[in-house]
C-alpha atoms as a PDB file:
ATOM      1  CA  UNK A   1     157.233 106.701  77.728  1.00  0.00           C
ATOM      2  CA  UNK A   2     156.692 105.159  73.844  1.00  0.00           C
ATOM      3  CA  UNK A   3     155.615 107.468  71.431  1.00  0.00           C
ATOM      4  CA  UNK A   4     153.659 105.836  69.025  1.00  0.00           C
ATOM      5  CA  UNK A   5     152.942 107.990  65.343  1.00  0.00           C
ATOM      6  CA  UNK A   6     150.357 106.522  62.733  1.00  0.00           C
ATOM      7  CA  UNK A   7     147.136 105.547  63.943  1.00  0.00           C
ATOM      8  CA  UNK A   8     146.123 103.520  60.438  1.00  0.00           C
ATOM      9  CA  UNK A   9     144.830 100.045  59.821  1.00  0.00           C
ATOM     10  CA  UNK A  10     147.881  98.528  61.787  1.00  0.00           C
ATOM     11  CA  UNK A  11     149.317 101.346  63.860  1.00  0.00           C
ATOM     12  CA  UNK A  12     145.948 101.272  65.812  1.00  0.00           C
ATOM     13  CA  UNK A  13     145.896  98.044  66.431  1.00  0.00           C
ATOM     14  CA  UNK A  14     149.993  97.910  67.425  1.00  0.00           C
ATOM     15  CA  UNK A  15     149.594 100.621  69.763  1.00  0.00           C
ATOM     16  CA  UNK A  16     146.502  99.276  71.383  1.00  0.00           C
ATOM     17  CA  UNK A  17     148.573  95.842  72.434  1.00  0.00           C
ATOM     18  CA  UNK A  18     150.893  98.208  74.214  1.00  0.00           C
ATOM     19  CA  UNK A  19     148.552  99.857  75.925  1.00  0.00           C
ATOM     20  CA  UNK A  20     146.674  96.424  76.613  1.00  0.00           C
ATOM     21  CA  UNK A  21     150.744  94.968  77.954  1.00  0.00           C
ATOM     22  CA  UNK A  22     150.692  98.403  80.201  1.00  0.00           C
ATOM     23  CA  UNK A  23     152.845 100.949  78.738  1.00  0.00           C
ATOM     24  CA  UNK A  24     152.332 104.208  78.651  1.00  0.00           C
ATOM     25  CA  UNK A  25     151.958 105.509  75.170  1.00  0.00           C
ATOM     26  CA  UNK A  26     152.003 109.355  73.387  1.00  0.00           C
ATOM     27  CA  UNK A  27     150.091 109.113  70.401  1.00  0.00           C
ATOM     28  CA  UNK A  28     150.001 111.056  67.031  1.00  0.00           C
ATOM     29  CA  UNK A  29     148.191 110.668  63.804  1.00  0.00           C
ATOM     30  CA  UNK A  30     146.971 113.215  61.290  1.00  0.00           C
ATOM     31  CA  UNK A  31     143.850 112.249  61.256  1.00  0.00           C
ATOM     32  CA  UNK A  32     142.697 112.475  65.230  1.00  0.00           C
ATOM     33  CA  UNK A  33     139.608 110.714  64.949  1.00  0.00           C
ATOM     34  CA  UNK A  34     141.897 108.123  64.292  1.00  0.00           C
ATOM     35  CA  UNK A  35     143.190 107.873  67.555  1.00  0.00           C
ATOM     36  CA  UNK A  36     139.567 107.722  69.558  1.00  0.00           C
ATOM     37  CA  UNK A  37     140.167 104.224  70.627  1.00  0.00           C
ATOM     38  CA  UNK A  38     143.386 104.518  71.359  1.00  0.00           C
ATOM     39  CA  UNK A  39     143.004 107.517  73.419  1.00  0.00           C
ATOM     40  CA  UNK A  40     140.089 106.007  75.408  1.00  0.00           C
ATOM     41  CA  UNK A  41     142.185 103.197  76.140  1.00  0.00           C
ATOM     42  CA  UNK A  42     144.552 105.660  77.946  1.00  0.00           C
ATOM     43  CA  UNK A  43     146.835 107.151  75.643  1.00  0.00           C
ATOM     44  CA  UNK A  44     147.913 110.732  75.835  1.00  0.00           C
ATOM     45  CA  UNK A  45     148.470 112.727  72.470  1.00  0.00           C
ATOM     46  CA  UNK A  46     150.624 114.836  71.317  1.00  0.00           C
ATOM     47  CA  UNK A  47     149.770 117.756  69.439  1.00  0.00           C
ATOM     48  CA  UNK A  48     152.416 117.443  66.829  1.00  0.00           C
ATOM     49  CA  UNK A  49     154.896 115.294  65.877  1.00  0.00           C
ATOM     50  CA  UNK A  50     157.315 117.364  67.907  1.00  0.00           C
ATOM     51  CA  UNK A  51     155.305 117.275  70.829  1.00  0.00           C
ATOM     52  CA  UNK A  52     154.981 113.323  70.636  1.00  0.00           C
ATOM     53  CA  UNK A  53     158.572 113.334  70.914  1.00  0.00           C
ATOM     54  CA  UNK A  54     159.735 115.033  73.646  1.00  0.00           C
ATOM     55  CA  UNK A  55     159.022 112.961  76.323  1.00  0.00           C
ATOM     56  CA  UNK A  56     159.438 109.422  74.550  1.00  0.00           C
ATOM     57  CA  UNK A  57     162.110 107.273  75.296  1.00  0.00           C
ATOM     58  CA  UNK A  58     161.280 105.256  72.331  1.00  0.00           C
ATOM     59  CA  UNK A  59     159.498 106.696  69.472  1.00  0.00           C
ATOM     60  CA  UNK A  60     157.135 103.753  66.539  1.00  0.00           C
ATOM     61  CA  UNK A  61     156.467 104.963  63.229  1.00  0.00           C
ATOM     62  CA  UNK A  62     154.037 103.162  61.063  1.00  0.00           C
ATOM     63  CA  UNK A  63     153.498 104.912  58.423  1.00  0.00           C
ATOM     64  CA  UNK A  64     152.476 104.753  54.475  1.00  0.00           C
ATOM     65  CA  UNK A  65     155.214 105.311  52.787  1.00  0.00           C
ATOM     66  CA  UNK A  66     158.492 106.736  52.697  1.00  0.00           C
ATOM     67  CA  UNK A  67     157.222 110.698  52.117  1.00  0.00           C
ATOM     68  CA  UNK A  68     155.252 110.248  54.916  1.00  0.00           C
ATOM     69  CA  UNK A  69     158.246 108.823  57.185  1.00  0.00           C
ATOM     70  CA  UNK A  70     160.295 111.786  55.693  1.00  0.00           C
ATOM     71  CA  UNK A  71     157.484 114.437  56.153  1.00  0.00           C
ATOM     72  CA  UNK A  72     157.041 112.959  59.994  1.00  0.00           C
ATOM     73  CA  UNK A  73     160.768 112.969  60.743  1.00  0.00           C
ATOM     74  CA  UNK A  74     162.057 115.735  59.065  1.00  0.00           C
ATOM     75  CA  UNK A  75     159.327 118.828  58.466  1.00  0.00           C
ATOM     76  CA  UNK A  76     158.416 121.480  60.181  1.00  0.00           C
ATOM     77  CA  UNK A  77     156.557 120.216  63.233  1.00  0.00           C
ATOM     78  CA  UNK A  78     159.019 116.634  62.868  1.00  0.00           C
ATOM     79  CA  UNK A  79     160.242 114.816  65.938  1.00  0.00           C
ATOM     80  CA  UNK A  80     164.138 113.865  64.987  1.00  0.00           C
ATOM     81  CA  UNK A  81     165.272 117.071  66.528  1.00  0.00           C
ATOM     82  CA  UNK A  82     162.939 116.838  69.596  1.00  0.00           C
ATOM     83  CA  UNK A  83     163.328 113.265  71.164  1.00  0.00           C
ATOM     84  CA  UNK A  84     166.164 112.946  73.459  1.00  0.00           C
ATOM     85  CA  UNK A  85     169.718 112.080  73.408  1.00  0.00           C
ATOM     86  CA  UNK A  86     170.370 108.643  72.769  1.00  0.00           C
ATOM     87  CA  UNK A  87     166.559 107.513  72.742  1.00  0.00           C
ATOM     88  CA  UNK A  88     165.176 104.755  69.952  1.00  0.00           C
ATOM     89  CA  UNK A  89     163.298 105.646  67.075  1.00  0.00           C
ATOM     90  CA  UNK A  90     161.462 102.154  65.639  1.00  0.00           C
ATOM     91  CA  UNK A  91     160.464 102.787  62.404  1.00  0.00           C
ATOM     92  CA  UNK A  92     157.978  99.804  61.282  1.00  0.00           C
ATOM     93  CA  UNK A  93     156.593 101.460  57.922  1.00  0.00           C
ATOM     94  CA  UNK A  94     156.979  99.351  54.552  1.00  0.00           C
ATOM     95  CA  UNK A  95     159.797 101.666  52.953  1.00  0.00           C
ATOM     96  CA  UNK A  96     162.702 101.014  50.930  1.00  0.00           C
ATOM     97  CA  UNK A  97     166.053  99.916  52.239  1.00  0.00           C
ATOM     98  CA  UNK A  98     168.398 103.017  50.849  1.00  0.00           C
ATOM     99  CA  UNK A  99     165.355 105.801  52.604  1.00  0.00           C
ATOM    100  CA  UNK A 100     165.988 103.468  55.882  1.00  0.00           C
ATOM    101  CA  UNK A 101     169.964 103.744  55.496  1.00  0.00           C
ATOM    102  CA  UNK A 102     169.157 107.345  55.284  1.00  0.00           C
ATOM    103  CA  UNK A 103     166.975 107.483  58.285  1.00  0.00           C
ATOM    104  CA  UNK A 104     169.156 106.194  60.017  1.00  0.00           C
ATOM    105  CA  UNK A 105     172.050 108.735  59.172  1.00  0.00           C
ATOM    106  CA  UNK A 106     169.791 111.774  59.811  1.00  0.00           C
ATOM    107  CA  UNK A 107     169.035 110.384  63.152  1.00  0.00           C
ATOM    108  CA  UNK A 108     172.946 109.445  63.963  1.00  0.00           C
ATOM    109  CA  UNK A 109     173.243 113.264  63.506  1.00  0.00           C
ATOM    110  CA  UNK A 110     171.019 113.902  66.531  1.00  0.00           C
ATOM    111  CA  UNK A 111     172.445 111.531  68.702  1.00  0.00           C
ATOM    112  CA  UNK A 112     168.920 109.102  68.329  1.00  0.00           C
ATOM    113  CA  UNK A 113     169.303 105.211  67.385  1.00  0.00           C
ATOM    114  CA  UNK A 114     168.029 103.610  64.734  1.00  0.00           C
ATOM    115  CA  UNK A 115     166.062 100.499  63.983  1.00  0.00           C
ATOM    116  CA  UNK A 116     164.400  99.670  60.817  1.00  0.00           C
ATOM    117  CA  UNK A 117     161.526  97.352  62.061  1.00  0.00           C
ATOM    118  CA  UNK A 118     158.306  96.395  59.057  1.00  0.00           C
ATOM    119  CA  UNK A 119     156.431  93.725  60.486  1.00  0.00           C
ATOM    120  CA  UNK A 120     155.306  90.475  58.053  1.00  0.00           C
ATOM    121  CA  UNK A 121     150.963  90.463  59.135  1.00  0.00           C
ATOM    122  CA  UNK A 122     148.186  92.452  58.139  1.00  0.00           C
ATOM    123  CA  UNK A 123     144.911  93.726  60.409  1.00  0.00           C
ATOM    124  CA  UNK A 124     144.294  90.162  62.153  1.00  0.00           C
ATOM    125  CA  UNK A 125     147.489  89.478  63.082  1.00  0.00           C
ATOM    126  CA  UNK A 126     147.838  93.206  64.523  1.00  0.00           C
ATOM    127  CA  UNK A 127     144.767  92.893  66.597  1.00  0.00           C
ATOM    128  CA  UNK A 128     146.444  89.446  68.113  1.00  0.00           C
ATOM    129  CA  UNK A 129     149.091  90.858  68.305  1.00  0.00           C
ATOM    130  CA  UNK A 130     151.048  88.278  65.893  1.00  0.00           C
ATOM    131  CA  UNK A 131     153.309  90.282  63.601  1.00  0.00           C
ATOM    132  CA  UNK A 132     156.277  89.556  62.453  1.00  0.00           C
ATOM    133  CA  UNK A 133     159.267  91.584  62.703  1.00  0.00           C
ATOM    134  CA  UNK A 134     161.883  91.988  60.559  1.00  0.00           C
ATOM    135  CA  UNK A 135     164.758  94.145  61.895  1.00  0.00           C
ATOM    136  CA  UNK A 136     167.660  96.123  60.680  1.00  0.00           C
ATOM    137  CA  UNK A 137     170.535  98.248  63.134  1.00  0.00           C
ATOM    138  CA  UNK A 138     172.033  97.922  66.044  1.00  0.00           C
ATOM    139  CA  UNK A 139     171.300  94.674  68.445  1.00  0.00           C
ATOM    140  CA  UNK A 140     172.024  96.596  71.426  1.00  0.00           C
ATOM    141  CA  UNK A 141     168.970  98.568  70.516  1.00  0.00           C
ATOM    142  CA  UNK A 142     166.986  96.037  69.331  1.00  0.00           C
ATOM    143  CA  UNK A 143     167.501  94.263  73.068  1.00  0.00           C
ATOM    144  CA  UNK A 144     166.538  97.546  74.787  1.00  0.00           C
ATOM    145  CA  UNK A 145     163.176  97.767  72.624  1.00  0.00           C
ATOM    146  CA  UNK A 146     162.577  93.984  72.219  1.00  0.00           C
ATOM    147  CA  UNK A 147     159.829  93.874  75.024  1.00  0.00           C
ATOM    148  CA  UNK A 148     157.619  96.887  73.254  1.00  0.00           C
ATOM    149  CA  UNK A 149     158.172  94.468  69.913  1.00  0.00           C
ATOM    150  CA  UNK A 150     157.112  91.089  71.848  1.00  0.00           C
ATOM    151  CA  UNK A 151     153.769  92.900  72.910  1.00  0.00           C
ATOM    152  CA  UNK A 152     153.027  93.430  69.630  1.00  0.00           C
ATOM    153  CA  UNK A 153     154.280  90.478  67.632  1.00  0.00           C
ATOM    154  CA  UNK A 154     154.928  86.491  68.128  1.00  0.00           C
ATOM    155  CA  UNK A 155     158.796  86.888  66.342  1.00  0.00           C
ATOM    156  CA  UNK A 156     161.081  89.014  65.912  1.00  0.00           C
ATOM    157  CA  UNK A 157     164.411  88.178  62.936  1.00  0.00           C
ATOM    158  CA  UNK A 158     166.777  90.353  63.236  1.00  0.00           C
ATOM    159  CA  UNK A 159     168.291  90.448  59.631  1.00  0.00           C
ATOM    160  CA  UNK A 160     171.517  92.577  60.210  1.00  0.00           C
ATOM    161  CA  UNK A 161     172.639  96.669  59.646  1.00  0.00           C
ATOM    162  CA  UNK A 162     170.094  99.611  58.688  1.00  0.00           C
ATOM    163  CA  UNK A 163     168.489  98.628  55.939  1.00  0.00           C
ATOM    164  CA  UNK A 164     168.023  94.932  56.220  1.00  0.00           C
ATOM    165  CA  UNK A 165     164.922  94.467  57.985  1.00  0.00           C
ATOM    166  CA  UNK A 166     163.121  96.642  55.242  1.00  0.00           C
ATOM    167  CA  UNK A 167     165.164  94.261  52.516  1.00  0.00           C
ATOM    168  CA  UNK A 168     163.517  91.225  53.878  1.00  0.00           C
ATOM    169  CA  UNK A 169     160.314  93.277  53.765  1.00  0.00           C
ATOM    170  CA  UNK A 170     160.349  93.835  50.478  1.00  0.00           C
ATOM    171  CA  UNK A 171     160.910  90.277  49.493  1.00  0.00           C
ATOM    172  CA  UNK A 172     158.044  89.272  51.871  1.00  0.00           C
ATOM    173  CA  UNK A 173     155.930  91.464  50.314  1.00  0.00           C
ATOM    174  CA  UNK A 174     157.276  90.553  46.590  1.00  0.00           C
ATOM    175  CA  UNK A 175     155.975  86.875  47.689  1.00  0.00           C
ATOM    176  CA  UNK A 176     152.833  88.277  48.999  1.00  0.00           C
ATOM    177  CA  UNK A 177     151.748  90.247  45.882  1.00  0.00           C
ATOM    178  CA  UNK A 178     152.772  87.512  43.335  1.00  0.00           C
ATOM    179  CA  UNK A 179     151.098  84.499  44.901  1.00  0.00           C
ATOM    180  CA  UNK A 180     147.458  86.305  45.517  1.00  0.00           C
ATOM    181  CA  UNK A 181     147.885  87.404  41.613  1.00  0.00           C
ATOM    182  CA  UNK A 182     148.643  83.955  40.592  1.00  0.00           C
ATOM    183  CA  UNK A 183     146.441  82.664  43.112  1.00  0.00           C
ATOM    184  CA  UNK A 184     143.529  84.720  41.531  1.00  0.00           C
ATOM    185  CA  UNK A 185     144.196  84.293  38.113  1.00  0.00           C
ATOM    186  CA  UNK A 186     144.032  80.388  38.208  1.00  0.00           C
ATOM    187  CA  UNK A 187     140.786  80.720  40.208  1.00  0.00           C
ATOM    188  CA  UNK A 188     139.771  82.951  36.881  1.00  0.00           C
ATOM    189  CA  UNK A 189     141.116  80.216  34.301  1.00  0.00           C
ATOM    190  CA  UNK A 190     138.987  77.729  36.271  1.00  0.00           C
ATOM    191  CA  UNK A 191     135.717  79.251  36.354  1.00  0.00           C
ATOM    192  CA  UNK A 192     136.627  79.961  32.346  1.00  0.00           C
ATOM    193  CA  UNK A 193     137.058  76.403  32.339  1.00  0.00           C
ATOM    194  CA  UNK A 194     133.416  75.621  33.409  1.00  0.00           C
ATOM    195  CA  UNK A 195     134.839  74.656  36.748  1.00  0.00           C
ATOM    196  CA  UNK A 196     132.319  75.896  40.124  1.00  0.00           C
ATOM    197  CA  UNK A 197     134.752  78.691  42.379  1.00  0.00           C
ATOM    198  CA  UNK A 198     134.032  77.199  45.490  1.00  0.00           C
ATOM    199  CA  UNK A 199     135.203  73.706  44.112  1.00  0.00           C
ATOM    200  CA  UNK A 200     138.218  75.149  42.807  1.00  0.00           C
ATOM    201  CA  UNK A 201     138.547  77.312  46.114  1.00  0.00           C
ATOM    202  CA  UNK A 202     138.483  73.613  47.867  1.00  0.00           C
ATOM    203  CA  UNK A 203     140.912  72.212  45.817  1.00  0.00           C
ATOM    204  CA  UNK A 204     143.540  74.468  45.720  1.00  0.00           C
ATOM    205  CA  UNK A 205     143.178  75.735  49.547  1.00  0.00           C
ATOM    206  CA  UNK A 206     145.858  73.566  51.793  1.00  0.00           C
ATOM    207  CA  UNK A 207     147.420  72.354  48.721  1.00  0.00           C
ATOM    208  CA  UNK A 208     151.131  72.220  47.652  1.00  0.00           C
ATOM    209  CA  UNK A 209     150.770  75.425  45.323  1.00  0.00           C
ATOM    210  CA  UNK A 210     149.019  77.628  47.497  1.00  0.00           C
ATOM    211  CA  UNK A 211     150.276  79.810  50.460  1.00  0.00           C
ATOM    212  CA  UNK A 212     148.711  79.321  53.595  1.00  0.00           C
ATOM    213  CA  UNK A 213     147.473  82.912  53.728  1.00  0.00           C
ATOM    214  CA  UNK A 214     145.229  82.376  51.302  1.00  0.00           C
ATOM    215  CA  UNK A 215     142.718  80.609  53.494  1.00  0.00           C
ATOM    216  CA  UNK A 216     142.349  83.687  54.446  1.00  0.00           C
ATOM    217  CA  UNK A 217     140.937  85.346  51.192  1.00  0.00           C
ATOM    218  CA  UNK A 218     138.761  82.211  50.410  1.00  0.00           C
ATOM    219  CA  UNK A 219     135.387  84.176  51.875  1.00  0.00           C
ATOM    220  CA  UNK A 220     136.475  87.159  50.310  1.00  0.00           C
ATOM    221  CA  UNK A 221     136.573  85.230  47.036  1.00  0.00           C
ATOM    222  CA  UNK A 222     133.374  83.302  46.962  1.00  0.00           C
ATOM    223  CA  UNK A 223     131.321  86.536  48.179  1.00  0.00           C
ATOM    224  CA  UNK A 224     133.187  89.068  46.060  1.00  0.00           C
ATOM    225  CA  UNK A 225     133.130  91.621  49.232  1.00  0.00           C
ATOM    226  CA  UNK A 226     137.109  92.557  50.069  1.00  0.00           C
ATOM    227  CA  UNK A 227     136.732  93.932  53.677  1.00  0.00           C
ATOM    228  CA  UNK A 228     140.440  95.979  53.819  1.00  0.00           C
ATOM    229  CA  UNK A 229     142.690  94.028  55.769  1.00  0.00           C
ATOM    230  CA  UNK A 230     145.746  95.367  53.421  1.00  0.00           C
ATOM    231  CA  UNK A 231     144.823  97.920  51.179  1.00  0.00           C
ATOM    232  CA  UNK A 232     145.574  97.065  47.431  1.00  0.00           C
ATOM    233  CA  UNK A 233     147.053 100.635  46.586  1.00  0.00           C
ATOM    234  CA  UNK A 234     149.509  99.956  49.543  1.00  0.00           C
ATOM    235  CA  UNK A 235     150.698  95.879  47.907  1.00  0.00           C
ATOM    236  CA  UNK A 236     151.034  98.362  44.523  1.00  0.00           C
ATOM    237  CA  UNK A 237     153.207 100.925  46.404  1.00  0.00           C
ATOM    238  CA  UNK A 238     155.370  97.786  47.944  1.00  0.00           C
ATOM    239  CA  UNK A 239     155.561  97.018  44.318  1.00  0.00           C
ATOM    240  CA  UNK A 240     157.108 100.267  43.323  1.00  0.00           C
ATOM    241  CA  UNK A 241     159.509 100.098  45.924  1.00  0.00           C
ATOM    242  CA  UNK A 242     160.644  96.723  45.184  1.00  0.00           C
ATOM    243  CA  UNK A 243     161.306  97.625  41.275  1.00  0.00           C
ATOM    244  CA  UNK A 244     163.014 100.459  42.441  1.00  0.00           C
ATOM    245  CA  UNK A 245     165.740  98.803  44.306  1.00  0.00           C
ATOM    246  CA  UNK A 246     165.783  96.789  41.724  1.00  0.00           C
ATOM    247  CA  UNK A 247     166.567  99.072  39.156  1.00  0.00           C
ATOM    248  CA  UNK A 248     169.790 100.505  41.550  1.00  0.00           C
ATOM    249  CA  UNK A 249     170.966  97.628  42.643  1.00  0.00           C
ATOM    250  CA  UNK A 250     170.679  95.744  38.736  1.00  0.00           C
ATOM    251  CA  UNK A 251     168.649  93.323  39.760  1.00  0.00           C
ATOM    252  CA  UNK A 252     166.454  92.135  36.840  1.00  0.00           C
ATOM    253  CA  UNK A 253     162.901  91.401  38.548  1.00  0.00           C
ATOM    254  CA  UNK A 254     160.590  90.588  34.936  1.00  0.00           C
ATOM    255  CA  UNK A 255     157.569  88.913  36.800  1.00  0.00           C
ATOM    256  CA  UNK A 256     157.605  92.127  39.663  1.00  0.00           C
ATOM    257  CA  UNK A 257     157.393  94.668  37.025  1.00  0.00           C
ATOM    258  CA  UNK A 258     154.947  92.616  35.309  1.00  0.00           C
ATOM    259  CA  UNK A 259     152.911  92.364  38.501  1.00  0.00           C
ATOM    260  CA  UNK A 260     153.194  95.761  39.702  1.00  0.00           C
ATOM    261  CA  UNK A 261     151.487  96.846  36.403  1.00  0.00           C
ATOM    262  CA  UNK A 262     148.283  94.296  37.091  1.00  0.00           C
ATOM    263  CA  UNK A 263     148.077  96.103  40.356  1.00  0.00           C
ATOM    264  CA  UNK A 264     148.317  99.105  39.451  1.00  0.00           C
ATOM    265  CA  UNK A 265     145.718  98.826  36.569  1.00  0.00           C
ATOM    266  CA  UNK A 266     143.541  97.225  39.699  1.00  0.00           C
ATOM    267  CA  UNK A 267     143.983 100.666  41.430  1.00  0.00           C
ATOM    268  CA  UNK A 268     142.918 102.787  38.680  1.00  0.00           C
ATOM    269  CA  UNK A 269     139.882 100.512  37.622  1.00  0.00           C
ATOM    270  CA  UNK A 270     138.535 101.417  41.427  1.00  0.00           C
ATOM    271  CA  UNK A 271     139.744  98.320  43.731  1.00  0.00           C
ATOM    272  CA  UNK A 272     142.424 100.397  45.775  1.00  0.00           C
ATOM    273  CA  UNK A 273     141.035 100.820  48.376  1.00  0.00           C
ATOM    274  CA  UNK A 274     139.691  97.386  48.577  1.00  0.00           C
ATOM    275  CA  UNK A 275     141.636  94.518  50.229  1.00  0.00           C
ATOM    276  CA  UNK A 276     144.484  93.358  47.857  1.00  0.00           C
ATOM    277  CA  UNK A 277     142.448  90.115  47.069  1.00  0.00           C
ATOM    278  CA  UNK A 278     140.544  92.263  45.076  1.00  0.00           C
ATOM    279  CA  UNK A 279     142.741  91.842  42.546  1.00  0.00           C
ATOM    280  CA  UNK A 280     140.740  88.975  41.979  1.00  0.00           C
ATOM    281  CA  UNK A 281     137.659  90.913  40.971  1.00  0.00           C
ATOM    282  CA  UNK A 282     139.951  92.756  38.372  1.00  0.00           C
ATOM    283  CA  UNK A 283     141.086  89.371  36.681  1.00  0.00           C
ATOM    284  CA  UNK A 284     137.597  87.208  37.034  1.00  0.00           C
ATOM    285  CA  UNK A 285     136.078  86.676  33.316  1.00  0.00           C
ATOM    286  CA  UNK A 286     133.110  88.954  32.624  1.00  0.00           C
ATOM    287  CA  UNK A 287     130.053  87.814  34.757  1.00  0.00           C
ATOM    288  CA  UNK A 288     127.254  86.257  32.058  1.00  0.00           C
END
């Protein structure tokens, strides 16, 4: 049995590609409404984190952030105590590398294994199941939950010891963040310039500059409606996360800090709940 804990934008859509592969799945998520599709799809839920756990083999977080990984884990209702000896917890939540190492050494304590797993792909990719994984801890594990990964991704890298997959993450998601900002602000200067947004859209789409992903914003651009495939408070939180390691591990990262800011001034002008392309609509000149 998989217990599966965080029913958000991506959780759902991870857990219902297991279900859709044919495993059997224990669900949990604060929110139960949440977990209506899921649950209609055949999932079983657990009452509490605790009770998710007991009868998993292999337990998936995917979760916000690292208080709510902790909180999960480790509170009063938490499953680290309850799964059994020697079974897998997959944690696939966006966190920080030192909070995995630690994860990983509260669940040595209680005999559980230990992979650090965040996955590269937002909404889309979940429902396809096309995510990419990006793992940290033991191999031997990793082989034993590889299949549950496959049904919900098209790779999996594993990157080394705890703590590595959610490095990679982080400079993923460092890439991610900058090159929508930069991507958006040159779409601004443009349209400052005189220039029509769909032309420039055109132009800069499939060309050497510009990431591939950001076909994928192009309609969200020209019709200024972000539909939330990744939130933009959760690319600032990312952001956070990454100038934090920073910071204890003296790394000098000018252009994150700088971008973290823009985002976060996105979040408190409205957009963050908005898909993080909206960070377009923050830094577009003033419509005449």
């Amino acid at each position: 049995m998989i217990g599966f804990i965080g029913l958000g934008i991506m959780g759902s859509r991870m857990a219902g590609n297991l279900l859709a592969k044919g495993h059997e799945l224990t669900v949990y998520n604060r929110t139960k409404q949440k977990a209506e599709d899921v649950l209609a799809r055949g999932a079983q839920w657990g009452e509490t984190p605790k009770e998710t756990a007991k009868h998993s083999d292999v337990l998936i977080t995917m979760l916000t952030n690292p208080q709510a990984v902790e909180s999960m884990a480790l509170g009063e209702d938490g499953f680290l105590k309850h799964l059994p000896k020697g079974s897998i917890w997959v944690d696939c939540s966006t966190v920080n590398p030192t909070f995995s190492r630690h994860m990983a050494e509260e669940a040595s304590m209680h005999d559980i294994r230990f992979l650090d797993a965040p996955v590269a792909g937002s909404l889309i990719p979940a429902e396809r199941g096309e995510l990419v994984f990006h793992v940290g801890g033991n191999e031997e594990a990793l082989v034993e939950v590889r299949p549950y990964l496959e049904a919900m991704g098209k790779a999996i890298h594993h990157q080394g010891g705890h703590g590595s997959g959610t490095s990679m993450k982080l400079v993923v998601n460092l890439m991610l963040a900058q090159s929508m900002a930069v991507f958006a602000e040159a779409v601004s200067f443009g349209e400052a310039l005189g220039l029509e947004k769909e032309a420039i859209l055109e132009t800069l789409i499939g060309g050497p500059t510009t990431g591939a992903f950001l076909a994928g914003k192009k309609k969200k651009l020209l019709t200024n409606e972000y539909t939330v495939e990744f939130p933009l408070e959760h690319i600032q939180k990312d952001l956070n996360l990454v100038t934090g390691e920073a910071y204890q591990n003296h790394s000098s990262l000018p252009i994150a800090n700088l971008t973290k800011e823009i985002y976060s001034l996105a979040n408190q002008y409205g957009l963050g709940k908005e898909d993080f392309s909206a960070i377009y609509e923050f830094l577009r000149p003033p419509q005449k």
